[in-house]
PDB file of N, CA and C in Angstrom:
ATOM      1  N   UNK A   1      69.694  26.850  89.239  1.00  0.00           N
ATOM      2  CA  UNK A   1      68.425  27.441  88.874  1.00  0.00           C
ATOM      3  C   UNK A   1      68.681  28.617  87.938  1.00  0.00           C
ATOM      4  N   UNK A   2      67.940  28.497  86.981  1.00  0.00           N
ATOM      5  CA  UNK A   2      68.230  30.003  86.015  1.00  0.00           C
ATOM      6  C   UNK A   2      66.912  30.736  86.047  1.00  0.00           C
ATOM      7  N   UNK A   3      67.226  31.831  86.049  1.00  0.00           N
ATOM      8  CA  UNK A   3      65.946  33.102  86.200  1.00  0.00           C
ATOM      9  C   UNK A   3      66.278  34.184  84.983  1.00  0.00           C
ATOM     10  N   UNK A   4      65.459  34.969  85.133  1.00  0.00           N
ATOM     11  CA  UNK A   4      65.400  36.242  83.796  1.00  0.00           C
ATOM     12  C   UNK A   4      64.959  37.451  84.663  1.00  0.00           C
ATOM     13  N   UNK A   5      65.593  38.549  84.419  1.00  0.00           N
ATOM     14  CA  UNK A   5      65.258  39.157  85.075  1.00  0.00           C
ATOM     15  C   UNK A   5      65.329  40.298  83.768  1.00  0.00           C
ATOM     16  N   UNK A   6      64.716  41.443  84.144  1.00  0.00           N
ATOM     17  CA  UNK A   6      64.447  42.610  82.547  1.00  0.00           C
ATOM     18  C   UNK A   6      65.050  43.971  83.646  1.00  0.00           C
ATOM     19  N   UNK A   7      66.184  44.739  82.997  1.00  0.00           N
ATOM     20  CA  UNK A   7      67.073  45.764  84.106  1.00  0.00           C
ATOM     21  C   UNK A   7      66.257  46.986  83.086  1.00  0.00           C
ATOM     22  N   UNK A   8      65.989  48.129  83.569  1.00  0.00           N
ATOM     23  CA  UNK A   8      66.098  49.287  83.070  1.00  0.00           C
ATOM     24  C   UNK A   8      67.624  50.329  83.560  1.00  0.00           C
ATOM     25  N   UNK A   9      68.085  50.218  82.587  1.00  0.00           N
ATOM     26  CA  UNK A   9      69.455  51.298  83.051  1.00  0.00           C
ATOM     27  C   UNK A   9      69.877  52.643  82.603  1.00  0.00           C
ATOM     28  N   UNK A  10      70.433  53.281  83.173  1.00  0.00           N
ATOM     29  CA  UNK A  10      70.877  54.994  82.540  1.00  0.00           C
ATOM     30  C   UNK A  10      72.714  54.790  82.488  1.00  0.00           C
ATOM     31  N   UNK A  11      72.907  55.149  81.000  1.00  0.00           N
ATOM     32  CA  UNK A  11      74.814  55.466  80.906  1.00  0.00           C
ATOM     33  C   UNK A  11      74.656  54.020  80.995  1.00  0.00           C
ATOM     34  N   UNK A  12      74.413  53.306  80.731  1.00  0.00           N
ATOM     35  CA  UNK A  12      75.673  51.323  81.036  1.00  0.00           C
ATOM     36  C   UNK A  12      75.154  50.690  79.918  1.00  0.00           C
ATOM     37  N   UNK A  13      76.538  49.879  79.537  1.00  0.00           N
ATOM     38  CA  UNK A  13      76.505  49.168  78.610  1.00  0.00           C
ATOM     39  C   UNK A  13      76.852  47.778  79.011  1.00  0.00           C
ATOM     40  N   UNK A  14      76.648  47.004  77.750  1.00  0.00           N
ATOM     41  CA  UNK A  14      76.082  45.892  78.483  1.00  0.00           C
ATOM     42  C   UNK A  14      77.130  45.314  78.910  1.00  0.00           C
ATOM     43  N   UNK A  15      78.367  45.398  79.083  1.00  0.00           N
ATOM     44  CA  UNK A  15      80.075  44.923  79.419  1.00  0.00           C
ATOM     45  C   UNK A  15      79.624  45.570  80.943  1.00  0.00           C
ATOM     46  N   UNK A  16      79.382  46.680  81.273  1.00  0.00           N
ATOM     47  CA  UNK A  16      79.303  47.461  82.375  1.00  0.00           C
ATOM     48  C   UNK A  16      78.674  46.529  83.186  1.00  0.00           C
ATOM     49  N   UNK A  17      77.618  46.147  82.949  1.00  0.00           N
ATOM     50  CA  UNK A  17      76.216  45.209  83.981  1.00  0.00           C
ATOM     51  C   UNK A  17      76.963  44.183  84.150  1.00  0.00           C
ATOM     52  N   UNK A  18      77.706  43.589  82.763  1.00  0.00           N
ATOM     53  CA  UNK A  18      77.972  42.164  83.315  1.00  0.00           C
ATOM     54  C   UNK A  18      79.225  42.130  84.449  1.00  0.00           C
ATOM     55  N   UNK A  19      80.316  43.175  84.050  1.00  0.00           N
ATOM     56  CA  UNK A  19      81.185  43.337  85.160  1.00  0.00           C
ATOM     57  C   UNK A  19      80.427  43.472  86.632  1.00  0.00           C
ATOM     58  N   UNK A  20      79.553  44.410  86.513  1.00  0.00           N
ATOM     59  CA  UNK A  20      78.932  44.346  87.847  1.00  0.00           C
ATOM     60  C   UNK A  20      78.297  43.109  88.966  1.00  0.00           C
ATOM     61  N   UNK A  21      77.578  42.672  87.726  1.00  0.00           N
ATOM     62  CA  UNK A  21      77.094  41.534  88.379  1.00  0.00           C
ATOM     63  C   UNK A  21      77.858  40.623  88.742  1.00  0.00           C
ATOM     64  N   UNK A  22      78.968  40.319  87.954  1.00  0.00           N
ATOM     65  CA  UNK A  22      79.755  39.274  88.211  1.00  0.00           C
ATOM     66  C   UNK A  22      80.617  39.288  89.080  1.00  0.00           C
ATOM     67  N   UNK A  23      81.256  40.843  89.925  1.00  0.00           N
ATOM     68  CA  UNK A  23      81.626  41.155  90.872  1.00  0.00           C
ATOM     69  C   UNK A  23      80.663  41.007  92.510  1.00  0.00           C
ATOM     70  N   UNK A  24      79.460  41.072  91.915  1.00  0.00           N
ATOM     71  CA  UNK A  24      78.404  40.199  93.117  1.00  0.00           C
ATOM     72  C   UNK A  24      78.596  38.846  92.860  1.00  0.00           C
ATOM     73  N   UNK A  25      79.213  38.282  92.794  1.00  0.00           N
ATOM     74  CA  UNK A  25      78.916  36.575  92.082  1.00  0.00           C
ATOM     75  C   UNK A  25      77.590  36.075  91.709  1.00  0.00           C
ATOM     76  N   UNK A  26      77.266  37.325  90.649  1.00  0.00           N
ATOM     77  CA  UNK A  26      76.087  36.007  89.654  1.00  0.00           C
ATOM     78  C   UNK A  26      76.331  35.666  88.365  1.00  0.00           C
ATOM     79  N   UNK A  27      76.232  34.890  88.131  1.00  0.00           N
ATOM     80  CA  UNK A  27      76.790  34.459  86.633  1.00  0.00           C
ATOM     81  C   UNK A  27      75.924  34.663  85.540  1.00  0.00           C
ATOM     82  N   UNK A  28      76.512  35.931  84.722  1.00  0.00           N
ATOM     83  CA  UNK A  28      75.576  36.169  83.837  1.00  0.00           C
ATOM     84  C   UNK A  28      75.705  34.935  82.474  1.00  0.00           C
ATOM     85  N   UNK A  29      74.685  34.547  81.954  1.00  0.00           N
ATOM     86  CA  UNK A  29      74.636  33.503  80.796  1.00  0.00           C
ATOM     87  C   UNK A  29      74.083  34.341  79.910  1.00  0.00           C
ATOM     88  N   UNK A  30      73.457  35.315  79.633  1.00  0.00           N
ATOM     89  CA  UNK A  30      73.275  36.284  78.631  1.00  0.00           C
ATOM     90  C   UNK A  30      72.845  37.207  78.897  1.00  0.00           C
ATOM     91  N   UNK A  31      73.213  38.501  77.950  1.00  0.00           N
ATOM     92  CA  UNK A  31      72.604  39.661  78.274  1.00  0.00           C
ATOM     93  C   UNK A  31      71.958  40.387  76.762  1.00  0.00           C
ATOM     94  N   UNK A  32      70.715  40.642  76.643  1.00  0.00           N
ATOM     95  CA  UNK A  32      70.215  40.974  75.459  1.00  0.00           C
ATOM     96  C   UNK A  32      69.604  42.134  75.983  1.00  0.00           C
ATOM     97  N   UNK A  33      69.901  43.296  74.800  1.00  0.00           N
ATOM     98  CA  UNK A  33      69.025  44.637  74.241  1.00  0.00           C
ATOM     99  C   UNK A  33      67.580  44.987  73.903  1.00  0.00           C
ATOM    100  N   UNK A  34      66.662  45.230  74.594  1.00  0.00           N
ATOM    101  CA  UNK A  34      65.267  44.849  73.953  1.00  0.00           C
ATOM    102  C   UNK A  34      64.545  45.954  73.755  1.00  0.00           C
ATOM    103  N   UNK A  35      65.125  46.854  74.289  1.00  0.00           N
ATOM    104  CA  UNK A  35      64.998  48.470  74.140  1.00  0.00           C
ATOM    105  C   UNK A  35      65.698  49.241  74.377  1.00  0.00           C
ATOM    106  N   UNK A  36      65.827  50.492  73.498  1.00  0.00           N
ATOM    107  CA  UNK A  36      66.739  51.327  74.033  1.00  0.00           C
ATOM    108  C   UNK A  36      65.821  52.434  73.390  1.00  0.00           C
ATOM    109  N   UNK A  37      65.440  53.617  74.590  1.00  0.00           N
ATOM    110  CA  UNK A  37      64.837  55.148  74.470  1.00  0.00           C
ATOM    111  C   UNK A  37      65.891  56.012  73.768  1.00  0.00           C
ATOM    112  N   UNK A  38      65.380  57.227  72.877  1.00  0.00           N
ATOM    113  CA  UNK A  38      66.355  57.805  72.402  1.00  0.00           C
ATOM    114  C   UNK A  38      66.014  58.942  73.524  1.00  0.00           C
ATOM    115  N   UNK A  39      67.613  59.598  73.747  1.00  0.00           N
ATOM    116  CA  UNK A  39      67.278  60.145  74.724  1.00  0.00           C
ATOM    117  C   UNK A  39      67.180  62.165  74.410  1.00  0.00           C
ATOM    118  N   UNK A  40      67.361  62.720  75.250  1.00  0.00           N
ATOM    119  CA  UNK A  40      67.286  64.263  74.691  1.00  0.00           C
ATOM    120  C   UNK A  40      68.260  64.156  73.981  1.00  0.00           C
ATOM    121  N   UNK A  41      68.283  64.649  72.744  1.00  0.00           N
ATOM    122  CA  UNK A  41      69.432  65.090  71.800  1.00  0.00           C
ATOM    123  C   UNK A  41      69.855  66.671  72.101  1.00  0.00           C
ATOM    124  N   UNK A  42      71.392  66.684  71.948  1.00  0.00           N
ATOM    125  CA  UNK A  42      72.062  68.280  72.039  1.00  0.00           C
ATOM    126  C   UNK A  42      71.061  69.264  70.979  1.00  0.00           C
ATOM    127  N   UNK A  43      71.394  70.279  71.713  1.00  0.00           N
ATOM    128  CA  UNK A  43      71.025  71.362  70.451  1.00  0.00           C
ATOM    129  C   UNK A  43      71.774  71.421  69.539  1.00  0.00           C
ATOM    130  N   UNK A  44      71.586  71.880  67.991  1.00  0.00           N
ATOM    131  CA  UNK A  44      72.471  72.142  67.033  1.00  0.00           C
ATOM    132  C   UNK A  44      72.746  73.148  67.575  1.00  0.00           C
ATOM    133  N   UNK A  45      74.409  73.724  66.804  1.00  0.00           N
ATOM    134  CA  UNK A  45      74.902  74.762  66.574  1.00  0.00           C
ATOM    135  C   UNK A  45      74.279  75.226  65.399  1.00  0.00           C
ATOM    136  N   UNK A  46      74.292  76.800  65.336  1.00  0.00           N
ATOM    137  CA  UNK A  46      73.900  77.441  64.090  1.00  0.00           C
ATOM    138  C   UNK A  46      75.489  78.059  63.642  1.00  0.00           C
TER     139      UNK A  46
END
């Protein structure tokens, strides 16, 4: 059976999730980017 599921994540990339998951035994068949928030940016230095 194949399903879709949509993750919101903080810090992980997409190597990160799939290691994870695949250490639960689910077999990831793809993983796609469909958003990414920009997040607080540093302050400049003056």
């Amino acid at each position: 059976m194949d399903a879709n599921y949509m993750l919101k994540v903080q810090d992980a990339k997409a190597v990160d999730i799939q290691k994870a998951l695949q250490a639960a035994n689910i077999k990831v068949t793809s993983i796609i980017e469909v958003h990414k928030e920009k997040g607080e940016e540093a302050p400049k230095e003056s």
